[in-house]
PDB file of N, CA and C in Angstrom:
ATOM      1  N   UNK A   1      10.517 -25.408   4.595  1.00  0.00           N
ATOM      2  CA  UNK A   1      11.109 -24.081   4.522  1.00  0.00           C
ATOM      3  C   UNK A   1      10.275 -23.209   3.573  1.00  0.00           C
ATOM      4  N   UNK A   2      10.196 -21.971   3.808  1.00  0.00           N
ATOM      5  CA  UNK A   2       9.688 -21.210   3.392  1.00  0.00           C
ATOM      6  C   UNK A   2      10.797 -19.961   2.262  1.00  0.00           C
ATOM      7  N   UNK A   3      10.516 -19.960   1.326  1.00  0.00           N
ATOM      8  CA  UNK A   3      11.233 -18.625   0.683  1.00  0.00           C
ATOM      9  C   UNK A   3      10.248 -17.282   1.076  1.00  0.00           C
ATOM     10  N   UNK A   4      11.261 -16.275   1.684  1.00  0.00           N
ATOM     11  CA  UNK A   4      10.145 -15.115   1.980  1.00  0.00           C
ATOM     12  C   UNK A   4      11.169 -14.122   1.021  1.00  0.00           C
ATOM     13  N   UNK A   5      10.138 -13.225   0.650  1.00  0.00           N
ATOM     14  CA  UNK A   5      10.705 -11.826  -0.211  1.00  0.00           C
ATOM     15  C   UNK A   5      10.055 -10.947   0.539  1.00  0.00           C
ATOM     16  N   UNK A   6      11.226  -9.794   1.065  1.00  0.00           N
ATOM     17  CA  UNK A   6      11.446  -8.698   1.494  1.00  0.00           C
ATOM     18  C   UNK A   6      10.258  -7.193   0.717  1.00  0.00           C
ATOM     19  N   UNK A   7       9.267  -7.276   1.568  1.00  0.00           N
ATOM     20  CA  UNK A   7       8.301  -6.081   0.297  1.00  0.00           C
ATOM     21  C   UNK A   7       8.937  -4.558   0.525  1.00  0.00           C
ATOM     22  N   UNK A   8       9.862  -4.269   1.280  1.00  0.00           N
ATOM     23  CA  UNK A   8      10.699  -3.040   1.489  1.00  0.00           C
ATOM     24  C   UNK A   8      11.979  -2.827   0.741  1.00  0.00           C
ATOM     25  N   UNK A   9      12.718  -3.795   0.053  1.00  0.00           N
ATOM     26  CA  UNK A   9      13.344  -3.991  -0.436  1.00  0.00           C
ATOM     27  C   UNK A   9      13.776  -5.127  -0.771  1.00  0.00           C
ATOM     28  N   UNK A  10      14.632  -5.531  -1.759  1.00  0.00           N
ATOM     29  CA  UNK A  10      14.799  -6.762  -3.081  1.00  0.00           C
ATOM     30  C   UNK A  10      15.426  -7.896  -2.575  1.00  0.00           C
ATOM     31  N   UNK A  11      15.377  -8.076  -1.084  1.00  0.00           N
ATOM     32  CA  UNK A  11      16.076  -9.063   0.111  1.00  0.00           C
ATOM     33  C   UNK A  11      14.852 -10.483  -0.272  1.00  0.00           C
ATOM     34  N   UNK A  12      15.818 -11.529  -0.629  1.00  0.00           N
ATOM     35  CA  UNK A  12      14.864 -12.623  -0.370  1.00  0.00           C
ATOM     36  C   UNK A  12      15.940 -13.664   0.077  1.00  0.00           C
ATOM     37  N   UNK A  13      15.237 -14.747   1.521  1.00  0.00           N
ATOM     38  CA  UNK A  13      15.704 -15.445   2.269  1.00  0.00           C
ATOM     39  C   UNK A  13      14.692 -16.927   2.578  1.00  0.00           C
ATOM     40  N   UNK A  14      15.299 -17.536   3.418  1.00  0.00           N
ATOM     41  CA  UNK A  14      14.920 -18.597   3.459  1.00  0.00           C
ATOM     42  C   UNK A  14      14.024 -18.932   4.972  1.00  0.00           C
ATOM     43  N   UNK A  15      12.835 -19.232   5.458  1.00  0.00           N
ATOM     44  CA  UNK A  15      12.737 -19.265   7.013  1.00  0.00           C
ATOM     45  C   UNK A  15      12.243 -20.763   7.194  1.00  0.00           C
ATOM     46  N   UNK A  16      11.846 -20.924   8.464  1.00  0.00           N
ATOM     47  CA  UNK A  16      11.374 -22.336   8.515  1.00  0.00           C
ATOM     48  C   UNK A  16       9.877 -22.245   8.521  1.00  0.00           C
ATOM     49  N   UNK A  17       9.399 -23.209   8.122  1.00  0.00           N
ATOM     50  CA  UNK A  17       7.748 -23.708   8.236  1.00  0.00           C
ATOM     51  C   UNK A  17       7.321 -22.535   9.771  1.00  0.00           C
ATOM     52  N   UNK A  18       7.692 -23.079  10.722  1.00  0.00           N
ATOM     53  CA  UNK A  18       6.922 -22.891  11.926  1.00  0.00           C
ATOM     54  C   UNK A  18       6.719 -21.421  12.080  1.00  0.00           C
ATOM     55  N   UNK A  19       7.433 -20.199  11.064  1.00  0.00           N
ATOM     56  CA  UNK A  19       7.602 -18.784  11.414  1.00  0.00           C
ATOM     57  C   UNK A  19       6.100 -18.432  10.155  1.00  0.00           C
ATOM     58  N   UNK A  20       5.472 -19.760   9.634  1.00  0.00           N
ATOM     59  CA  UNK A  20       4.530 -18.775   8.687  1.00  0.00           C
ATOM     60  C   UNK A  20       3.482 -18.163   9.605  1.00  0.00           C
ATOM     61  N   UNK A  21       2.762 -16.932   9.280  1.00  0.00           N
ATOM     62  CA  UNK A  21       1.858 -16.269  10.007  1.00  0.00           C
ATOM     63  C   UNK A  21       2.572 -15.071  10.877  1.00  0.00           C
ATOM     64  N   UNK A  22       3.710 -15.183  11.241  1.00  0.00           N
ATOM     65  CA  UNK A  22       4.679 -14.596  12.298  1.00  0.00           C
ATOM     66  C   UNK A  22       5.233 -13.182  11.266  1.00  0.00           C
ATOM     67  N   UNK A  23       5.307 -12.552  12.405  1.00  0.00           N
ATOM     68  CA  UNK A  23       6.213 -10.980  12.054  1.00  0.00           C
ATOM     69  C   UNK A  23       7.465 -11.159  12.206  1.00  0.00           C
ATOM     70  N   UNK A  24       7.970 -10.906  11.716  1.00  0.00           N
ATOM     71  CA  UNK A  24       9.734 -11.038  11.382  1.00  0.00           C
ATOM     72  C   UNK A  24      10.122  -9.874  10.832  1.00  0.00           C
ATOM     73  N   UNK A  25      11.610  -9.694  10.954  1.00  0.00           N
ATOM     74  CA  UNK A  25      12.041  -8.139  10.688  1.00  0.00           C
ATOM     75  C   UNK A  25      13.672  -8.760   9.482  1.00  0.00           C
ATOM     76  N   UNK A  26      13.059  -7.749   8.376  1.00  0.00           N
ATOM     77  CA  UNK A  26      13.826  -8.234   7.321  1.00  0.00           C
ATOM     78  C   UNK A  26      15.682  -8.044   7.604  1.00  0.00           C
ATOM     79  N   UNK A  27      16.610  -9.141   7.450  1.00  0.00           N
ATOM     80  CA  UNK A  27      17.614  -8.510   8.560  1.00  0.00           C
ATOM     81  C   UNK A  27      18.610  -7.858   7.344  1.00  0.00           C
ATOM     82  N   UNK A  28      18.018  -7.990   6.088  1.00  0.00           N
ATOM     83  CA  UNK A  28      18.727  -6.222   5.270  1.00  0.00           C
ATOM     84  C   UNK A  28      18.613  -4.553   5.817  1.00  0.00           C
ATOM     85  N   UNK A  29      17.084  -4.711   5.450  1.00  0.00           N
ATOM     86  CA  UNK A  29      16.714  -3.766   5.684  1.00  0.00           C
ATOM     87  C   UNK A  29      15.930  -3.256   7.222  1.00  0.00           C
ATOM     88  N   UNK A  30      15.508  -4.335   7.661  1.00  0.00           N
ATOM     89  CA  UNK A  30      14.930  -3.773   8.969  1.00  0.00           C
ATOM     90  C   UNK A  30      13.377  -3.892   8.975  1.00  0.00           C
ATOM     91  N   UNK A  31      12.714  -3.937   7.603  1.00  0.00           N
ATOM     92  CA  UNK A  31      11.102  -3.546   8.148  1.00  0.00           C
ATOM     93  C   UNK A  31      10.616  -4.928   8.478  1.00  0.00           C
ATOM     94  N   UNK A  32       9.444  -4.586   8.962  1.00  0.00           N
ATOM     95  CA  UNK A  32       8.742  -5.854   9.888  1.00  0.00           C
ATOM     96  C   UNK A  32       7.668  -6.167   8.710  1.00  0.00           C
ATOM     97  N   UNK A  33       7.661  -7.733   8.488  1.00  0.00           N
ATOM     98  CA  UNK A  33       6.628  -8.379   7.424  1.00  0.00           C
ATOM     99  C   UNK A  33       6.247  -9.594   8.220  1.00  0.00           C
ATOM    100  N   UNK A  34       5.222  -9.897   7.568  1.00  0.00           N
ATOM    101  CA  UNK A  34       4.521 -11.517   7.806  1.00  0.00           C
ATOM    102  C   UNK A  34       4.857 -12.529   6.889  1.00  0.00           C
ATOM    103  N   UNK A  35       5.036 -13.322   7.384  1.00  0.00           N
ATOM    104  CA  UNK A  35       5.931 -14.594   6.986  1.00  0.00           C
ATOM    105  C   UNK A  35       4.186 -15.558   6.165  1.00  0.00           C
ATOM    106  N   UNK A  36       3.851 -15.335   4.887  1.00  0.00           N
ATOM    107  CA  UNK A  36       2.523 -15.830   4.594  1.00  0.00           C
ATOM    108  C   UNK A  36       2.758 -17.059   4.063  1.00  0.00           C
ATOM    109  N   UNK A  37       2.387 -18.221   3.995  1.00  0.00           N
ATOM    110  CA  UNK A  37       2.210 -19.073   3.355  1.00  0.00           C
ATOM    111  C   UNK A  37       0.464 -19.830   2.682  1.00  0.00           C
ATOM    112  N   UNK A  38       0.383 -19.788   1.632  1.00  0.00           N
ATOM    113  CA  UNK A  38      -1.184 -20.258   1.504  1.00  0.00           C
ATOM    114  C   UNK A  38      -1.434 -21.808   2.127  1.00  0.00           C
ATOM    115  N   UNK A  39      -2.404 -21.924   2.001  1.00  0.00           N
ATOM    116  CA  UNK A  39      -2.944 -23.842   2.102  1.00  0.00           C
ATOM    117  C   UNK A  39      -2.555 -24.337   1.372  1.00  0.00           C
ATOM    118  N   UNK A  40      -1.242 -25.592   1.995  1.00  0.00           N
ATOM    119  CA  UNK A  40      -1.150 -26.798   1.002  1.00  0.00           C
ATOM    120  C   UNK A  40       0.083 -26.220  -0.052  1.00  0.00           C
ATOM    121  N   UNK A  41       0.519 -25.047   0.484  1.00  0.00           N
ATOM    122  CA  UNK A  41       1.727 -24.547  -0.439  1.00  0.00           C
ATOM    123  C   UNK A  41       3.088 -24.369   0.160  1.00  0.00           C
ATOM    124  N   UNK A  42       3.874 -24.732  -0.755  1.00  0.00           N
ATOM    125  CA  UNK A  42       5.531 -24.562  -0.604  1.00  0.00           C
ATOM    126  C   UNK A  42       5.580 -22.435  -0.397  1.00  0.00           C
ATOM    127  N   UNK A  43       4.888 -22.056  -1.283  1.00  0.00           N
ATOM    128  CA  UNK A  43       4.760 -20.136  -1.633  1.00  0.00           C
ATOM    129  C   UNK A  43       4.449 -19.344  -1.358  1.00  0.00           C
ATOM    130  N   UNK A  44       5.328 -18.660  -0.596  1.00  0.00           N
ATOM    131  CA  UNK A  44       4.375 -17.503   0.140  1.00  0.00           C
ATOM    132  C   UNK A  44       3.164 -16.888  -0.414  1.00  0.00           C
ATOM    133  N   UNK A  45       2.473 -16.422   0.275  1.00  0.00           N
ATOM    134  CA  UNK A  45       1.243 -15.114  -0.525  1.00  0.00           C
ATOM    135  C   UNK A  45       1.968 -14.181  -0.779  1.00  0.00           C
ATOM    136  N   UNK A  46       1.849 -13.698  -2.095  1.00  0.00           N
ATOM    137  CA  UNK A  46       2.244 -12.488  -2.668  1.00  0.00           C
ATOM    138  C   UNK A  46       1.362 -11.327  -1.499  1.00  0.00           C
ATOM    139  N   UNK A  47       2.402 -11.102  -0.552  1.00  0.00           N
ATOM    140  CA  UNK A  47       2.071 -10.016   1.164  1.00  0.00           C
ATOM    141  C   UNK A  47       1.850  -8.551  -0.071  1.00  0.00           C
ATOM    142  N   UNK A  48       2.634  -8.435  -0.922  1.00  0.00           N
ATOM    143  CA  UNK A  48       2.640  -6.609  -2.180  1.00  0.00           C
ATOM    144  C   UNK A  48       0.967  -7.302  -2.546  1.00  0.00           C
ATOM    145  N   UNK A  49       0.792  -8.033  -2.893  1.00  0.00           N
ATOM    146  CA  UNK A  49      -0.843  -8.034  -3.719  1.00  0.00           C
ATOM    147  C   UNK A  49      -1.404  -7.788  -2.322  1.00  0.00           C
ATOM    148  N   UNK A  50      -1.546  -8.108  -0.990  1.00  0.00           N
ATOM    149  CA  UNK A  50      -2.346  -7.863  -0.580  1.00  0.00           C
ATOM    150  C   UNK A  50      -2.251  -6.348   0.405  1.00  0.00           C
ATOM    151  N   UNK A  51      -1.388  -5.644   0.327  1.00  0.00           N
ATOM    152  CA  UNK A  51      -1.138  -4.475   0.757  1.00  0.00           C
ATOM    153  C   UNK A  51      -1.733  -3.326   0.084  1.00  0.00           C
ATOM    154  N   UNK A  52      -1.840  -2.459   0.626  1.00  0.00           N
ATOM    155  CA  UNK A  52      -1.989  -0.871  -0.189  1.00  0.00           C
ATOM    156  C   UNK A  52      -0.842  -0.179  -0.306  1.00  0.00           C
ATOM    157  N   UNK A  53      -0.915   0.535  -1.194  1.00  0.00           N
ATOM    158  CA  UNK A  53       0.849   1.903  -1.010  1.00  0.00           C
ATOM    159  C   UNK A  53       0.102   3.008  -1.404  1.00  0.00           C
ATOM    160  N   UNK A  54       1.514   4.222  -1.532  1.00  0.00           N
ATOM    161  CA  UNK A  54       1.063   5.410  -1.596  1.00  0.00           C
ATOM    162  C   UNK A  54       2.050   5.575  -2.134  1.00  0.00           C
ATOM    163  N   UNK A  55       2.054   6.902  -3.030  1.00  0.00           N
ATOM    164  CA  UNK A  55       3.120   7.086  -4.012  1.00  0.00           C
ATOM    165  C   UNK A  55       2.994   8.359  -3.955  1.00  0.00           C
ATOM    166  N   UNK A  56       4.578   8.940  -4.140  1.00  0.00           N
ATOM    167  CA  UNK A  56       5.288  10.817  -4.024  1.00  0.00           C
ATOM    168  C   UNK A  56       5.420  10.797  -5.340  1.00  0.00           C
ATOM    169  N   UNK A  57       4.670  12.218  -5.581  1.00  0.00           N
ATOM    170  CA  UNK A  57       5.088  12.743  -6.420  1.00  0.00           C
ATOM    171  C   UNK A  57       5.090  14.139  -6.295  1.00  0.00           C
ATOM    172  N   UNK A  58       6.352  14.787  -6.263  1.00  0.00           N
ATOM    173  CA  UNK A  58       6.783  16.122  -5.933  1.00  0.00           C
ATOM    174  C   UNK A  58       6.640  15.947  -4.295  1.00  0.00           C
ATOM    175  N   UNK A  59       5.903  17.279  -3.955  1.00  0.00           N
ATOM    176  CA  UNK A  59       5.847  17.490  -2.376  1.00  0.00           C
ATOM    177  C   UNK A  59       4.401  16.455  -1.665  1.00  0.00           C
ATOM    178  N   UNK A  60       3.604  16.003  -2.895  1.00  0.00           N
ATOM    179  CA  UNK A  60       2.713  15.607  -2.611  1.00  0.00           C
ATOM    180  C   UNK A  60       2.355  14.013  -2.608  1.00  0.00           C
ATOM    181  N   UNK A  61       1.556  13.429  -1.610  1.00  0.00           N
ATOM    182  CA  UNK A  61       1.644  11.817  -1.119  1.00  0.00           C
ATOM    183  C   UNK A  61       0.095  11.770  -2.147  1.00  0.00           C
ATOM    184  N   UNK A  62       0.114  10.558  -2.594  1.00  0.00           N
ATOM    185  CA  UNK A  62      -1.309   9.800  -2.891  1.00  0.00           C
ATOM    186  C   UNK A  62      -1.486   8.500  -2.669  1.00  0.00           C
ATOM    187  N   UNK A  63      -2.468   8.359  -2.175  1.00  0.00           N
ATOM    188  CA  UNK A  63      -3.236   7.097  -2.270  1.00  0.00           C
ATOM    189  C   UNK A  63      -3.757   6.999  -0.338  1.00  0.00           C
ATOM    190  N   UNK A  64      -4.368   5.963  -0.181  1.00  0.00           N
ATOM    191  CA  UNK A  64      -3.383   4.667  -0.290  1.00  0.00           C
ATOM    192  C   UNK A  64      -4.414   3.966  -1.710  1.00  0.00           C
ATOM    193  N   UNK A  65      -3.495   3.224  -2.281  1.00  0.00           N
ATOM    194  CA  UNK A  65      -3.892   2.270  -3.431  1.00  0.00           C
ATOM    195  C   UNK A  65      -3.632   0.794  -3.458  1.00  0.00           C
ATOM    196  N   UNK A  66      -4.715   0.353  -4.090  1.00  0.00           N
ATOM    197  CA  UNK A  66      -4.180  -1.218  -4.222  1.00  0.00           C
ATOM    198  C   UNK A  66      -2.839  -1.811  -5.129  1.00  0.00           C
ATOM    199  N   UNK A  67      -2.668  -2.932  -5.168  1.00  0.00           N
ATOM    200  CA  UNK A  67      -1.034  -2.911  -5.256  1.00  0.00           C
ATOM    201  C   UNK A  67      -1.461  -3.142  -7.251  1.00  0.00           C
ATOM    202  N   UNK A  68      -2.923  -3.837  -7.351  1.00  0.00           N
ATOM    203  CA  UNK A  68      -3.400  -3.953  -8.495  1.00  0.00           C
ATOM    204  C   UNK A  68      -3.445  -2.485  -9.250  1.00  0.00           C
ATOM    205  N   UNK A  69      -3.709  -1.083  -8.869  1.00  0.00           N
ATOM    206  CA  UNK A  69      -3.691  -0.495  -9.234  1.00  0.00           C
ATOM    207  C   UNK A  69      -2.818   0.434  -9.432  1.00  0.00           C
ATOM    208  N   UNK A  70      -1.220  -0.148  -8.805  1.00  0.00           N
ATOM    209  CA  UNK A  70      -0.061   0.740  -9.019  1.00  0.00           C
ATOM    210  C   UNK A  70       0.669  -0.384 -10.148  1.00  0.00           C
ATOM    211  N   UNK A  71       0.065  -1.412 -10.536  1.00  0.00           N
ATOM    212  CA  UNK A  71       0.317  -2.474 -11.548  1.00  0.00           C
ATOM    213  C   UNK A  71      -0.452  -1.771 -12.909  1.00  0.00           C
ATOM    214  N   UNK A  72      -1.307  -1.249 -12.947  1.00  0.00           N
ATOM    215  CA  UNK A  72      -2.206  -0.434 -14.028  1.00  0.00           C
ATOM    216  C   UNK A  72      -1.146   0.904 -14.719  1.00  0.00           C
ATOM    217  N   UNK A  73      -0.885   1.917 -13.312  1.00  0.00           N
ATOM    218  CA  UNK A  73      -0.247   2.718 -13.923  1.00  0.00           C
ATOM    219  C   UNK A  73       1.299   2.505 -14.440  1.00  0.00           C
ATOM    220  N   UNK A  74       2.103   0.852 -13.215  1.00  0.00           N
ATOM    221  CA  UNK A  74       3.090   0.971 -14.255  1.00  0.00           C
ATOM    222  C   UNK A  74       2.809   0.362 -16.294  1.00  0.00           C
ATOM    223  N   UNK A  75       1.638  -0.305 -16.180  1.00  0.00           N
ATOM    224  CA  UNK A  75       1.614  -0.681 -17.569  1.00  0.00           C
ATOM    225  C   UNK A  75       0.912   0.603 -18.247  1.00  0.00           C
ATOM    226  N   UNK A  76       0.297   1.816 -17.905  1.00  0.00           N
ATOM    227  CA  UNK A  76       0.300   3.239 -18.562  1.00  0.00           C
ATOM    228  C   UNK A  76       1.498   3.957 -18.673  1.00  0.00           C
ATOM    229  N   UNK A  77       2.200   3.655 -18.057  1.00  0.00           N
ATOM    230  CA  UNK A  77       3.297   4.807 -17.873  1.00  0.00           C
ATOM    231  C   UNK A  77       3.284   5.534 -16.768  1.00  0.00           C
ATOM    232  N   UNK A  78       2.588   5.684 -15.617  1.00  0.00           N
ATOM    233  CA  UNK A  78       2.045   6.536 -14.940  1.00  0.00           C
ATOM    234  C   UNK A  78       3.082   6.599 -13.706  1.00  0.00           C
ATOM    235  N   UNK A  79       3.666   5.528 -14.216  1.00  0.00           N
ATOM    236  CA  UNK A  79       4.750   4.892 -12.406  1.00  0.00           C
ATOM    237  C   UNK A  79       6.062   4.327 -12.891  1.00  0.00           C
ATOM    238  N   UNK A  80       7.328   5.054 -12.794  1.00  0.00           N
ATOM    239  CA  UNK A  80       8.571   4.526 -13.089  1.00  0.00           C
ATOM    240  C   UNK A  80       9.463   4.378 -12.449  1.00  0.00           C
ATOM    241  N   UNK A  81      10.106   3.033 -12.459  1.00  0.00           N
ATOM    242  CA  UNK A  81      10.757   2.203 -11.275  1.00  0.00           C
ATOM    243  C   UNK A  81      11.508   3.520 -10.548  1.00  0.00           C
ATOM    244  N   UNK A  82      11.775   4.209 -10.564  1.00  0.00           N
ATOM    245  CA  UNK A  82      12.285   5.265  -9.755  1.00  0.00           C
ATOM    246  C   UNK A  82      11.529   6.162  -8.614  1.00  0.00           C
ATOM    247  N   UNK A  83      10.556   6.214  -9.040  1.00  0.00           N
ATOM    248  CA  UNK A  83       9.278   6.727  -8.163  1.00  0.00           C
ATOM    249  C   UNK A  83       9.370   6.193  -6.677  1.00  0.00           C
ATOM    250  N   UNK A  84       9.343   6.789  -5.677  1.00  0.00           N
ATOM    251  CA  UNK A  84       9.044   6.447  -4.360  1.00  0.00           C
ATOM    252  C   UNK A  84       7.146   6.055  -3.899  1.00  0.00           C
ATOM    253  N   UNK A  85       7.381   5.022  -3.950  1.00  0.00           N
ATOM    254  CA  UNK A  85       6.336   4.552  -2.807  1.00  0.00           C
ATOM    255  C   UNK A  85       6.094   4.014  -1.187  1.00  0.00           C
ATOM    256  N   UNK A  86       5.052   3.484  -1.069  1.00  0.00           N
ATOM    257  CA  UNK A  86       5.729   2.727   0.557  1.00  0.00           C
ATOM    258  C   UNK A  86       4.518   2.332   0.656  1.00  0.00           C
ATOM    259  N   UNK A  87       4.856   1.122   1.763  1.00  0.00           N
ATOM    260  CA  UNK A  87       2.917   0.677   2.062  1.00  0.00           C
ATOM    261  C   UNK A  87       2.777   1.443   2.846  1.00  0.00           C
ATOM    262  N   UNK A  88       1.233   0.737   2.666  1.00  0.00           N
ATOM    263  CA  UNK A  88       0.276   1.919   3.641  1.00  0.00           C
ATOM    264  C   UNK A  88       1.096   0.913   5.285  1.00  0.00           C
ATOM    265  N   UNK A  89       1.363   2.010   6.099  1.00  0.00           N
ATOM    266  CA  UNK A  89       1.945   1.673   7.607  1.00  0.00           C
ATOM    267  C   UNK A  89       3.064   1.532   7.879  1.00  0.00           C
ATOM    268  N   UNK A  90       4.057   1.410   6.622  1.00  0.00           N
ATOM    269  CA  UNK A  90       5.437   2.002   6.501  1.00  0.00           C
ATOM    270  C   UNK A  90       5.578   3.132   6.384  1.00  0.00           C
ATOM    271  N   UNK A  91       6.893   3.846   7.123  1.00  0.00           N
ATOM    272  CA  UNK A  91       6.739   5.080   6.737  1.00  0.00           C
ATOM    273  C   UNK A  91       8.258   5.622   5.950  1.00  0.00           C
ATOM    274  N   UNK A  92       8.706   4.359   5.473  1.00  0.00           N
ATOM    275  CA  UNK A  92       9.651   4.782   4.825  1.00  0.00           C
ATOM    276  C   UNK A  92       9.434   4.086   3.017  1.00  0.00           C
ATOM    277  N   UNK A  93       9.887   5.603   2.444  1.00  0.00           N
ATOM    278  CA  UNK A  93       9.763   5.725   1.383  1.00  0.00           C
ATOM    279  C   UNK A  93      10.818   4.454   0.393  1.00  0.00           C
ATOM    280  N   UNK A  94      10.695   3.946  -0.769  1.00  0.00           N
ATOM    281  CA  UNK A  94      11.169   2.887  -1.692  1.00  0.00           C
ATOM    282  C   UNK A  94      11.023   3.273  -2.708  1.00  0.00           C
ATOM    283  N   UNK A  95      12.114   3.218  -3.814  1.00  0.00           N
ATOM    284  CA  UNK A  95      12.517   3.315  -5.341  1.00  0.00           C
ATOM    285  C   UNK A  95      11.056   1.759  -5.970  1.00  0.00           C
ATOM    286  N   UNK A  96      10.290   2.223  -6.758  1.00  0.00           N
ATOM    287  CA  UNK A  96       9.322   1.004  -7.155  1.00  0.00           C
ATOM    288  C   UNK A  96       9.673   0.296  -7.595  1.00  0.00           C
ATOM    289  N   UNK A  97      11.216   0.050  -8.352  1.00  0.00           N
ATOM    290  CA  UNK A  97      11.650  -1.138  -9.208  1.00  0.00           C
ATOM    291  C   UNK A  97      11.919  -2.081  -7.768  1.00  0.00           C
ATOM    292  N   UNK A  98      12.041  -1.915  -6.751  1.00  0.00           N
ATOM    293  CA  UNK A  98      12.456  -2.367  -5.302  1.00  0.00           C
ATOM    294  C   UNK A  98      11.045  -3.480  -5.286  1.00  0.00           C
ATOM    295  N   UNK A  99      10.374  -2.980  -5.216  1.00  0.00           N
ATOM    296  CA  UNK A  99       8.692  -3.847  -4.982  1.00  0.00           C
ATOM    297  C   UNK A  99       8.884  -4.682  -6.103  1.00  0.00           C
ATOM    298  N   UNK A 100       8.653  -6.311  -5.572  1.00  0.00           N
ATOM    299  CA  UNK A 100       8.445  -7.627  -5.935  1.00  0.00           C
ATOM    300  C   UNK A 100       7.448  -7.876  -6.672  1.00  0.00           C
ATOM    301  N   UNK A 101       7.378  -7.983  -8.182  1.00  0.00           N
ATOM    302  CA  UNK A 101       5.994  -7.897  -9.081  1.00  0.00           C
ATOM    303  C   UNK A 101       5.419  -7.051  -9.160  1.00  0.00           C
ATOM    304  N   UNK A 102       5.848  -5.794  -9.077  1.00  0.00           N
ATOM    305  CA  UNK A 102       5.633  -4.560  -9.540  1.00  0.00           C
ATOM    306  C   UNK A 102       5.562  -4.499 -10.783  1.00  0.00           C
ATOM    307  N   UNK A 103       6.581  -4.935 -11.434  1.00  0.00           N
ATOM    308  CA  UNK A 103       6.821  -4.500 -12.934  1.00  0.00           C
ATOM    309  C   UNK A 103       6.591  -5.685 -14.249  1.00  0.00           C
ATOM    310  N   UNK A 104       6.407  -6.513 -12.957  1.00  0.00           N
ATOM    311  CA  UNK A 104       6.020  -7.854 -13.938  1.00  0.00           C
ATOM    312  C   UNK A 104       4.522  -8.043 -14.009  1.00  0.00           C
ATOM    313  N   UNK A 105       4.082  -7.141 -15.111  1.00  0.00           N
ATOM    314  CA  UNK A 105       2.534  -7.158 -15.563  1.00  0.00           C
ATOM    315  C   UNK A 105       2.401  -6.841 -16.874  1.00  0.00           C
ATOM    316  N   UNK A 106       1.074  -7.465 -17.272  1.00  0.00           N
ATOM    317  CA  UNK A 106       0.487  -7.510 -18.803  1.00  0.00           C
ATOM    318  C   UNK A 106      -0.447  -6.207 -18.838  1.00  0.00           C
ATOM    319  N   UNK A 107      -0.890  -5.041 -19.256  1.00  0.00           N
ATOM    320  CA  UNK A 107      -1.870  -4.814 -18.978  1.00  0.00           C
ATOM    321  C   UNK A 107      -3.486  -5.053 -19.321  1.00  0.00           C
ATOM    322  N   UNK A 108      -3.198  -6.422 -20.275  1.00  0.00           N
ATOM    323  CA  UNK A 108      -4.254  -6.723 -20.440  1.00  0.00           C
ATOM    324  C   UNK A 108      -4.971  -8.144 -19.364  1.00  0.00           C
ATOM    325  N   UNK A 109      -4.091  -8.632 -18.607  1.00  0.00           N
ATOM    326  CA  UNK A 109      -4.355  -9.529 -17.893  1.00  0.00           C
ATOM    327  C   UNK A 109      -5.137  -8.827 -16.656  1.00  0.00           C
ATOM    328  N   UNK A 110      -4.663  -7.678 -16.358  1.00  0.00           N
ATOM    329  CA  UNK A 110      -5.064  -6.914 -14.918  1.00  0.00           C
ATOM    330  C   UNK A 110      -6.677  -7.076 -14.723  1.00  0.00           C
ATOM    331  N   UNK A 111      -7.285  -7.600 -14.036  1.00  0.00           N
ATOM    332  CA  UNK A 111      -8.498  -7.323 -13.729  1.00  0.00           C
ATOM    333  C   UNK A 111      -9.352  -6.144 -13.913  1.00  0.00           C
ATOM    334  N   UNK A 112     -10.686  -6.438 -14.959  1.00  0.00           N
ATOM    335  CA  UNK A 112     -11.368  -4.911 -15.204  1.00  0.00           C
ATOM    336  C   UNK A 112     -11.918  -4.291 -14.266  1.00  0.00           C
ATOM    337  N   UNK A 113     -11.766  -5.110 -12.758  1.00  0.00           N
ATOM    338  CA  UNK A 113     -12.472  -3.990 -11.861  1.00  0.00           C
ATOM    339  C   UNK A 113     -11.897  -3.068 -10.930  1.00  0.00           C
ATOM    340  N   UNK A 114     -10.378  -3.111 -11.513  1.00  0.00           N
ATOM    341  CA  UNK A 114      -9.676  -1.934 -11.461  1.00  0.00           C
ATOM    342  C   UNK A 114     -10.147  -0.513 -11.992  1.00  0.00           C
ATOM    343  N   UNK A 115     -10.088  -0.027 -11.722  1.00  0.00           N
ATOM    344  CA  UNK A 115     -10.896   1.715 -11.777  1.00  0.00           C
ATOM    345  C   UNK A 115      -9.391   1.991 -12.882  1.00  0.00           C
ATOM    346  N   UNK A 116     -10.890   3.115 -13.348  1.00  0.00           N
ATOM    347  CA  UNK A 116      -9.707   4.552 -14.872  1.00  0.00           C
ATOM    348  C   UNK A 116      -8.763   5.164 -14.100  1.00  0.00           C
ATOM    349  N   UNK A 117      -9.388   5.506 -12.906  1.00  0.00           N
ATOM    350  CA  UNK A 117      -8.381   6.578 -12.731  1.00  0.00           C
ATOM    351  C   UNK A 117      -6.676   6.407 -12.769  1.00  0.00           C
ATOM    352  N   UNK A 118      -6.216   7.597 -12.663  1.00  0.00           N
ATOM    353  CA  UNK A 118      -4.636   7.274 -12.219  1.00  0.00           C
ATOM    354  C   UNK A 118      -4.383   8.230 -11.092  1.00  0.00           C
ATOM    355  N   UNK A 119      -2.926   7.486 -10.775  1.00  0.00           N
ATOM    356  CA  UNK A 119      -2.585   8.360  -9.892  1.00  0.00           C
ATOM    357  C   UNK A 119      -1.379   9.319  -9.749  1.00  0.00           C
ATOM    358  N   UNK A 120      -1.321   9.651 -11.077  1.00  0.00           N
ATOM    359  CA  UNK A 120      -0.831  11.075 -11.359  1.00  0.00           C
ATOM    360  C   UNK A 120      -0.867  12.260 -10.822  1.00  0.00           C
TER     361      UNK A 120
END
């Protein structure tokens, strides 16, 4: 069995082995994810690390960005769990405290080949 977490919202469930690799539709919320499992693991792939998003602020969309680099601005300040994002190919918008390891970062652990910029 597989534990899968919901990257549209804070839904996490249980599937069987045979659905890893497979699209499945989260039955909280509705969006369609891939069921990842690595080699030789009980754990899914963190599917948010390997995605891009985009983030509202005011009338205006940015990015798309790596999920490493919306991990940067929440350890600046730049991004607060309230903020709407969404991945890149969703088109519905999410509160960021919603996204799975979003907020659970060091900012000194983050990889330096993350770029200065922000996305302010």
């Amino acid at each position: 069995m597989i534990t899968a977490h919901c990257t549209s919202c804070p839904h996490t469930y249980t599937v069987s082995d045979d659905l890893s690799g497979r699209f499945v539709y989260c039955p909280q919320c509705g969006s369609e994810l891939t069921i990842l499992r690595g080699p030789g693991s009980s754990s899914p792939i963190d599917v948010n690390a390997l995605s891009h998003w985009h983030v509202r602020r005011g009338d205006a969309e940015h990015g798309p960005h790596p999920f490493e680099k919306l991990q940067l601005a929440v350890a600046r300040g730049f991004l607060d769990p309230g903020d709407l994002i969404r991945r890149e190919g969703d088109h519905r918008w999410v509160k960021a405290e919603s996204i799975t390891g979003l907020f659970d970062v060091d900012a000194d652990e983050l990889s330096s080949a993350c770029e200065e910029e922000s996305i302010r």
